[in-house]
PDB file of N, CA and C in Angstrom:
ATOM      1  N   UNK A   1      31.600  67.720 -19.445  1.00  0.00           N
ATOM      2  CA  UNK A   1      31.772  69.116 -19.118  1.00  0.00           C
ATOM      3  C   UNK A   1      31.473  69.960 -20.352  1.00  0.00           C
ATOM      4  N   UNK A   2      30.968  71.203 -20.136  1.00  0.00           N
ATOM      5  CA  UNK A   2      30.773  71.957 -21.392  1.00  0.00           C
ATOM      6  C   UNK A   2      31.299  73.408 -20.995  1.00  0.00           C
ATOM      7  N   UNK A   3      31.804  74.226 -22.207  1.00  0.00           N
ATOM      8  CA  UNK A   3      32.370  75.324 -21.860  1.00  0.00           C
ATOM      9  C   UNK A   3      34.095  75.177 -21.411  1.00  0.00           C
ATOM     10  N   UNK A   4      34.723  74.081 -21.951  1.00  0.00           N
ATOM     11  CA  UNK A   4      35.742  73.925 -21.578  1.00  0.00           C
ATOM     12  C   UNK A   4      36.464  73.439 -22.466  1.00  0.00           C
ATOM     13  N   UNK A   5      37.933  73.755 -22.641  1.00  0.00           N
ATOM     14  CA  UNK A   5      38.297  72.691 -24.012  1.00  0.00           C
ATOM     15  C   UNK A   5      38.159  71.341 -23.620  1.00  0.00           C
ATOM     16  N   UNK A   6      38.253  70.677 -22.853  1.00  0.00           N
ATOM     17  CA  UNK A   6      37.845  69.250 -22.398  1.00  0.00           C
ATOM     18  C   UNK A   6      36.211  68.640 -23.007  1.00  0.00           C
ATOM     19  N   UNK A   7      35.477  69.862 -23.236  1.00  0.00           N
ATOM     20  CA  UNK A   7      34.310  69.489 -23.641  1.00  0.00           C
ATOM     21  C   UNK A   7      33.950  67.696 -24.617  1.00  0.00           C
ATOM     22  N   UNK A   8      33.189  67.227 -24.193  1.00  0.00           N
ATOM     23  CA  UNK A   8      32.697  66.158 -25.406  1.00  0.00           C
ATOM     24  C   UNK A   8      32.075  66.778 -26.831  1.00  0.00           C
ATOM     25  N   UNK A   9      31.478  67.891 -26.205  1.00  0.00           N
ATOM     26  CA  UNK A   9      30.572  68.079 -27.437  1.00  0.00           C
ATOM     27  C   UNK A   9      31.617  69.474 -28.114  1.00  0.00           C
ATOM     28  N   UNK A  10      32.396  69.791 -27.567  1.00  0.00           N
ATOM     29  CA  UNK A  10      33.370  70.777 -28.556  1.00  0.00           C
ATOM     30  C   UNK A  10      34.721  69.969 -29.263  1.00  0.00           C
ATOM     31  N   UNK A  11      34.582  68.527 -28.680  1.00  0.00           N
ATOM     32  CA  UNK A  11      35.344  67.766 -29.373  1.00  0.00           C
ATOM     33  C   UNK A  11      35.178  67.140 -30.727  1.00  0.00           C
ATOM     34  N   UNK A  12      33.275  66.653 -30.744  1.00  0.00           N
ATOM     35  CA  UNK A  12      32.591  66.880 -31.809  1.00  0.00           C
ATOM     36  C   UNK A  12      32.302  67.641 -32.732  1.00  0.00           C
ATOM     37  N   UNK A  13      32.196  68.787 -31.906  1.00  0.00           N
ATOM     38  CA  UNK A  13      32.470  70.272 -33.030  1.00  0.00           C
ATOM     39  C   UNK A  13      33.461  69.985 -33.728  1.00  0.00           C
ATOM     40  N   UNK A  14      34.637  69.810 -33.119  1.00  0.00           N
ATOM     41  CA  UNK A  14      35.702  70.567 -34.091  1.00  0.00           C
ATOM     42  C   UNK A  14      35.946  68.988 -34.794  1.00  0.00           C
ATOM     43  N   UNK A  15      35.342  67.693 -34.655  1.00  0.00           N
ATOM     44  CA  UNK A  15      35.707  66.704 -35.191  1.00  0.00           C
ATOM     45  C   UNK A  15      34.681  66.951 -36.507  1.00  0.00           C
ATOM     46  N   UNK A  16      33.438  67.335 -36.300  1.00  0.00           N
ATOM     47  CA  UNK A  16      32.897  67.806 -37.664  1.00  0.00           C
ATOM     48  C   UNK A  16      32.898  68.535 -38.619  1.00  0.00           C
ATOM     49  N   UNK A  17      34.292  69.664 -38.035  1.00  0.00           N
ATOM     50  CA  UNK A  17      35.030  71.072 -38.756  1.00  0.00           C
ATOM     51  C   UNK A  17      35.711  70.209 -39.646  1.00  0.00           C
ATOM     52  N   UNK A  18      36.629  69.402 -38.834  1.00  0.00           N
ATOM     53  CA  UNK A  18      37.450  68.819 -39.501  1.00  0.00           C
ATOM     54  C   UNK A  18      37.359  67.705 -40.839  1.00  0.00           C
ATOM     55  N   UNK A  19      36.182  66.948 -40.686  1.00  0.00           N
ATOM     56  CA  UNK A  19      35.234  66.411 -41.190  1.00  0.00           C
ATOM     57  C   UNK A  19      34.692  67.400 -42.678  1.00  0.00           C
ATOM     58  N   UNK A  20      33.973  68.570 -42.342  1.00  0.00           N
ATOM     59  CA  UNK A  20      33.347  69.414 -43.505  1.00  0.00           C
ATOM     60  C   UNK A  20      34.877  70.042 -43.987  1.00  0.00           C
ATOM     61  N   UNK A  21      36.097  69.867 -43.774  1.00  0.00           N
ATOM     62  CA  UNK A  21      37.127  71.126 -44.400  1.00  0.00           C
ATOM     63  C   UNK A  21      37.653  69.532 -45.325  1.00  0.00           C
ATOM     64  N   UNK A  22      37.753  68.436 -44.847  1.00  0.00           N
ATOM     65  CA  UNK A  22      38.270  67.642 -45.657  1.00  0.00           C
ATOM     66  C   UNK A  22      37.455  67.158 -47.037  1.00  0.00           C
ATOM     67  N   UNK A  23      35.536  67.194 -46.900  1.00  0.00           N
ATOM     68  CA  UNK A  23      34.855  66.729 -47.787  1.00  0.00           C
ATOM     69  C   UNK A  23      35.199  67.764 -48.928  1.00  0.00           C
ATOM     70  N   UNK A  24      34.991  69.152 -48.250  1.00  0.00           N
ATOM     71  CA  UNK A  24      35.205  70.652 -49.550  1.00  0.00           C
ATOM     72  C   UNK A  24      36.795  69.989 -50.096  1.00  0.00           C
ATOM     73  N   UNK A  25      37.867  69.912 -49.352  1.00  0.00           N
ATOM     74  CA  UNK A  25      39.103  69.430 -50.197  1.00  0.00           C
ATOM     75  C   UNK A  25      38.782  68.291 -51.132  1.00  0.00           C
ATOM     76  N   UNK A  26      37.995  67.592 -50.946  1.00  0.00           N
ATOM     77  CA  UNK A  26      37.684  66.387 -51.969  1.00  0.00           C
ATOM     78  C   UNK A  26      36.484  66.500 -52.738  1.00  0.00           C
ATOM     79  N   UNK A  27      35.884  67.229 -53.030  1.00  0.00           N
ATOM     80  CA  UNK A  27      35.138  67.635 -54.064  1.00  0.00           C
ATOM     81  C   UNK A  27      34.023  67.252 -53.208  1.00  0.00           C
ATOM     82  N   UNK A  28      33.312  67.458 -52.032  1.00  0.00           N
ATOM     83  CA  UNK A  28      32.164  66.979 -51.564  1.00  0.00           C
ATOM     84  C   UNK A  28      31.449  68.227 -50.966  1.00  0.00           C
ATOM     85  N   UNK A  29      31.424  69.455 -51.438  1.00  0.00           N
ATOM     86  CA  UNK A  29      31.230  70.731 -50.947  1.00  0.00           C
ATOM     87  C   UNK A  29      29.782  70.354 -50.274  1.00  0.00           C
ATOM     88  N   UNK A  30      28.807  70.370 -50.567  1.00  0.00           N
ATOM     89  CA  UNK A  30      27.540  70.135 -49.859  1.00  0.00           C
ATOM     90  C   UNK A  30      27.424  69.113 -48.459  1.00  0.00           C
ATOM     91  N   UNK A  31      28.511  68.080 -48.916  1.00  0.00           N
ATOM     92  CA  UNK A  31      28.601  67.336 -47.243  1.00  0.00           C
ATOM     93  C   UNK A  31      29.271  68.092 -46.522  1.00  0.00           C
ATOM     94  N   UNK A  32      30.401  68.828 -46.635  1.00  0.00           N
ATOM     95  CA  UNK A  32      31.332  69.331 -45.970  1.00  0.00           C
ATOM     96  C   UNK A  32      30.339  70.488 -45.599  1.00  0.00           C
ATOM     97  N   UNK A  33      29.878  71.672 -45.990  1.00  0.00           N
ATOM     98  CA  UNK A  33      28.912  72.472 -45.713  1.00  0.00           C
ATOM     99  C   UNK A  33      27.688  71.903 -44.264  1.00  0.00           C
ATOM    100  N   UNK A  34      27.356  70.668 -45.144  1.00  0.00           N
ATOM    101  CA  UNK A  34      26.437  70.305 -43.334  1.00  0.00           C
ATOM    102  C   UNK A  34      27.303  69.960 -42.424  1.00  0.00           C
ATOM    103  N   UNK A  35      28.454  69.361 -42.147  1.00  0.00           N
ATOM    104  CA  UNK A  35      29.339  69.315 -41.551  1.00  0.00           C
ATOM    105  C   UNK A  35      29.622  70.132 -40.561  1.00  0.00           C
ATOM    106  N   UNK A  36      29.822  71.389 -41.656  1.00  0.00           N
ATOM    107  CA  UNK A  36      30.174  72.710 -40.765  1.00  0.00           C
ATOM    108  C   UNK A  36      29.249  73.462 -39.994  1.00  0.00           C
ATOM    109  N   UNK A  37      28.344  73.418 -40.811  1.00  0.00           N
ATOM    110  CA  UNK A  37      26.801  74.073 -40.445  1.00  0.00           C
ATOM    111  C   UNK A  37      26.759  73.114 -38.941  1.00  0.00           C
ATOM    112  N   UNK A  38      26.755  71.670 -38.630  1.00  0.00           N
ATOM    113  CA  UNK A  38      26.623  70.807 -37.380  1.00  0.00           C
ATOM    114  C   UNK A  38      27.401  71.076 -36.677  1.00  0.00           C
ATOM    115  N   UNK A  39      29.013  71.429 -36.969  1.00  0.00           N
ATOM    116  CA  UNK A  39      29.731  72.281 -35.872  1.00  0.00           C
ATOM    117  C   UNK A  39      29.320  73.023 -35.300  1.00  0.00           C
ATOM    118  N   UNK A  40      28.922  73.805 -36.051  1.00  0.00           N
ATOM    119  CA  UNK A  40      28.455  75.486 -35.696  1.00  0.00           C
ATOM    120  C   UNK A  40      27.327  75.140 -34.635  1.00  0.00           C
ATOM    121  N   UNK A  41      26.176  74.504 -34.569  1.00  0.00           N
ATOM    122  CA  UNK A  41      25.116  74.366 -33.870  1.00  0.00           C
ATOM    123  C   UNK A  41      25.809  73.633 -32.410  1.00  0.00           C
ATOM    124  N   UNK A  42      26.662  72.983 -32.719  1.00  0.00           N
ATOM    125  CA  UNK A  42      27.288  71.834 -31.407  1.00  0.00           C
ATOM    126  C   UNK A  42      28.105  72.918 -30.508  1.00  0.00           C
ATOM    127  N   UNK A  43      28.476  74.291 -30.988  1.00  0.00           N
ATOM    128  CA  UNK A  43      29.018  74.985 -30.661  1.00  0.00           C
ATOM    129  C   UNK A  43      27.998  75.932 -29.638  1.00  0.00           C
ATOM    130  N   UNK A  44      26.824  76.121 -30.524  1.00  0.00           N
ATOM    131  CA  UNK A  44      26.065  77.005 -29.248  1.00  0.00           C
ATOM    132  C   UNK A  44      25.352  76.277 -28.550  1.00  0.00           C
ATOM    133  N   UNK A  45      24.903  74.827 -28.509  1.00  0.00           N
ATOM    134  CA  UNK A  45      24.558  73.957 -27.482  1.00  0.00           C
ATOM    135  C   UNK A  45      25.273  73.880 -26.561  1.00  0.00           C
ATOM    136  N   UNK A  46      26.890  73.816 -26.939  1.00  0.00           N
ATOM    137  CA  UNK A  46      27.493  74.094 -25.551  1.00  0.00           C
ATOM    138  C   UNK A  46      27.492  74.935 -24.681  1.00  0.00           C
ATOM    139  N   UNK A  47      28.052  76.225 -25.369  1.00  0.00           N
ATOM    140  CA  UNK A  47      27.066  77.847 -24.800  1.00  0.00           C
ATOM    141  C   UNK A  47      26.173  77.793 -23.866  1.00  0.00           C
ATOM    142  N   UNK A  48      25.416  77.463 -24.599  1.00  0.00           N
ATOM    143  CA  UNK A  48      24.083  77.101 -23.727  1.00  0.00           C
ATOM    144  C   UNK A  48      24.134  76.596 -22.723  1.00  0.00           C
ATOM    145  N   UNK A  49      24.684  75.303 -22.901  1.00  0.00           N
ATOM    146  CA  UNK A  49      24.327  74.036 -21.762  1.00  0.00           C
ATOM    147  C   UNK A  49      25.353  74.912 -20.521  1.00  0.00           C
ATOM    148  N   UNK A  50      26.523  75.728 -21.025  1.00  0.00           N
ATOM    149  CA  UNK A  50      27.216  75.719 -20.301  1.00  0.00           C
ATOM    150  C   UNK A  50      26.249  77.218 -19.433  1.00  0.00           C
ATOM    151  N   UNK A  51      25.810  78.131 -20.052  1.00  0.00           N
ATOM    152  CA  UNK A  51      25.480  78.912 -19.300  1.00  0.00           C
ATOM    153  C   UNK A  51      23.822  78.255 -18.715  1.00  0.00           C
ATOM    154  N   UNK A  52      23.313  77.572 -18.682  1.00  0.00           N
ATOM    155  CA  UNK A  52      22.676  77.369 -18.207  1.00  0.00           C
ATOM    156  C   UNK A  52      22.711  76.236 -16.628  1.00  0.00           C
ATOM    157  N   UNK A  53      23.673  75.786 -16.761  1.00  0.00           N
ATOM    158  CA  UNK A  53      24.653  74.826 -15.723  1.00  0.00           C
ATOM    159  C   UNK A  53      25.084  76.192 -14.967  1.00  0.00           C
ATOM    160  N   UNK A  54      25.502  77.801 -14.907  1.00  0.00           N
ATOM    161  CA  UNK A  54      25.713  78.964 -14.054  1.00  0.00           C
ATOM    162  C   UNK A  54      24.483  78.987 -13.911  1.00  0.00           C
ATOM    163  N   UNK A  55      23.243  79.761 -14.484  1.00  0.00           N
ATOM    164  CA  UNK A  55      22.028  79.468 -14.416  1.00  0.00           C
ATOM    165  C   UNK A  55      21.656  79.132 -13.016  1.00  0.00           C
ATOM    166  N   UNK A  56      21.646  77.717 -13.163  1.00  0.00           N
ATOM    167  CA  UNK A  56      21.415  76.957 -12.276  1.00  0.00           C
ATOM    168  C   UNK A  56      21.659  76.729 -11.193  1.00  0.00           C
ATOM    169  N   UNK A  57      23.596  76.550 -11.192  1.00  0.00           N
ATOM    170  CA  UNK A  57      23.917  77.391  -9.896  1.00  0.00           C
ATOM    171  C   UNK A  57      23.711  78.167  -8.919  1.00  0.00           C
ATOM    172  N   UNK A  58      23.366  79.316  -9.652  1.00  0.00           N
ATOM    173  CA  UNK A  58      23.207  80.723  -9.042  1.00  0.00           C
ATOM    174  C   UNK A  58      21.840  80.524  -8.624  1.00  0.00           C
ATOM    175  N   UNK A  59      20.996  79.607  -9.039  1.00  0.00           N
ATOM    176  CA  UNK A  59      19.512  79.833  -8.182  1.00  0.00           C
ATOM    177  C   UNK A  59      19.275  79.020  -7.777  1.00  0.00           C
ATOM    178  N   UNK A  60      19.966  77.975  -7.107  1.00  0.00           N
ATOM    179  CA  UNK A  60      19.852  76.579  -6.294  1.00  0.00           C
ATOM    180  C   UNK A  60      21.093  77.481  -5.049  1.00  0.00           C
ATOM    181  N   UNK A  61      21.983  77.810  -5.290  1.00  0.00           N
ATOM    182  CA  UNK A  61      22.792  77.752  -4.038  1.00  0.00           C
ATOM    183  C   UNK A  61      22.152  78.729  -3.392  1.00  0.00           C
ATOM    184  N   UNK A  62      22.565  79.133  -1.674  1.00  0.00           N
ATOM    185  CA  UNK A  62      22.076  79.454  -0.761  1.00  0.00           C
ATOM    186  C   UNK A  62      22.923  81.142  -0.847  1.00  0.00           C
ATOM    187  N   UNK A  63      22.032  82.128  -0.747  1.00  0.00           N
ATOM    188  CA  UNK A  63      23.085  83.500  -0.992  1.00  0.00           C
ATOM    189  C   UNK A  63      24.134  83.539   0.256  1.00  0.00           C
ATOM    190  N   UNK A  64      25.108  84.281   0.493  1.00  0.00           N
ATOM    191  CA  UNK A  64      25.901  85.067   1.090  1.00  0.00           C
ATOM    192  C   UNK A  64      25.164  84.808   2.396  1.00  0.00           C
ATOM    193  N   UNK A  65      26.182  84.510   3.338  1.00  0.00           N
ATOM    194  CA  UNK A  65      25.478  85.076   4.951  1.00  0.00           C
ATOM    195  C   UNK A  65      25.753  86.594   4.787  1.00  0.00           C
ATOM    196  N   UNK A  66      25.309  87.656   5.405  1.00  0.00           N
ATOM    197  CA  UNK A  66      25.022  88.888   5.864  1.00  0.00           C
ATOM    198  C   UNK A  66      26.555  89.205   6.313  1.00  0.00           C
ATOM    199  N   UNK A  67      26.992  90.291   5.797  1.00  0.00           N
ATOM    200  CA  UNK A  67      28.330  90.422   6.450  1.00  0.00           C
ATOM    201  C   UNK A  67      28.313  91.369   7.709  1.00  0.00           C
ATOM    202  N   UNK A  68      29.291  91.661   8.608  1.00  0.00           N
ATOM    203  CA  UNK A  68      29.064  92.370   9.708  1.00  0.00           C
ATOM    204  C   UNK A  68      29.460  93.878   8.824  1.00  0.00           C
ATOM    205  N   UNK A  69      29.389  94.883  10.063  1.00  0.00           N
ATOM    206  CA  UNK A  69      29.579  96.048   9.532  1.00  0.00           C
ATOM    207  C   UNK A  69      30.782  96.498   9.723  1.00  0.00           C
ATOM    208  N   UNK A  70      31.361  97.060   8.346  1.00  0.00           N
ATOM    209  CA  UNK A  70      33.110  97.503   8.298  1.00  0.00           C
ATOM    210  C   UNK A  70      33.399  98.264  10.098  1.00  0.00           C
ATOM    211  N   UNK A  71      34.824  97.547  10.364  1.00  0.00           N
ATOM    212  CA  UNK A  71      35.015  98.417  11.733  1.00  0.00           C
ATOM    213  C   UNK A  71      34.487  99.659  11.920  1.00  0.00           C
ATOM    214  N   UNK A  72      34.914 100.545  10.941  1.00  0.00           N
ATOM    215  CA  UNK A  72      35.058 102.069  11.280  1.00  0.00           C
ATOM    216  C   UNK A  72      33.790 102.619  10.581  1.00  0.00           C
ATOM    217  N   UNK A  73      32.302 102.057  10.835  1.00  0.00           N
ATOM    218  CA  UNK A  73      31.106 102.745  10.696  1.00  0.00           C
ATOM    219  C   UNK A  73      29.941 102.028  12.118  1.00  0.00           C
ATOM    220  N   UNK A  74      29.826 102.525  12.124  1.00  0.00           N
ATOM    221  CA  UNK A  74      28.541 102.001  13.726  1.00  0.00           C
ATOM    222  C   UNK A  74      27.295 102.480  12.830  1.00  0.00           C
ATOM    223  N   UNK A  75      26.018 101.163  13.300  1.00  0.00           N
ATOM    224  CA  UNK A  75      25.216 101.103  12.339  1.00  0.00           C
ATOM    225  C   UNK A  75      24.088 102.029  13.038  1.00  0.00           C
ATOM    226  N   UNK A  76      23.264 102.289  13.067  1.00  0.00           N
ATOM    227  CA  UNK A  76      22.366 103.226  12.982  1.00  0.00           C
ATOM    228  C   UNK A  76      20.986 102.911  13.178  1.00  0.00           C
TER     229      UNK A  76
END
């Protein structure tokens, strides 16, 4: 699933946040930096994937049947 905290890939995100905040605590600033920088990208792939999964939705399903006309107007 994407777009959800359940996500796989926002689980990765934040496992690579966690990942780049511990290398900067240990003197590894440049690993920890790609780290974060790979969060950050895993973050709008989800975005993505997720709005594109509505996307998709919305132009595969079948529109609305036609509704009738409110009681109190006679159509014309």
């Amino acid at each position: 699933m994407t777009g959800t905290h359940d996500s796989t890939l926002l689980a990765l995100r934040d496992f690579l946040l966690t990942a780049g905040t511990w290398c900067r605590e240990h003197g590894h600033a440049r690993l920890g930096e790609r780290y974060e920088r790979t969060s950050d990208l895993l973050d709008v792939t989800d975005r993505l994937l997720h709005q594109l999964g509505i996307d998709y939705l919305a132009a595969t399903l079948p529109s609305p049947a036609p509704t009738a006309p409110s009681p109190g107007r006679t159509p014309h």
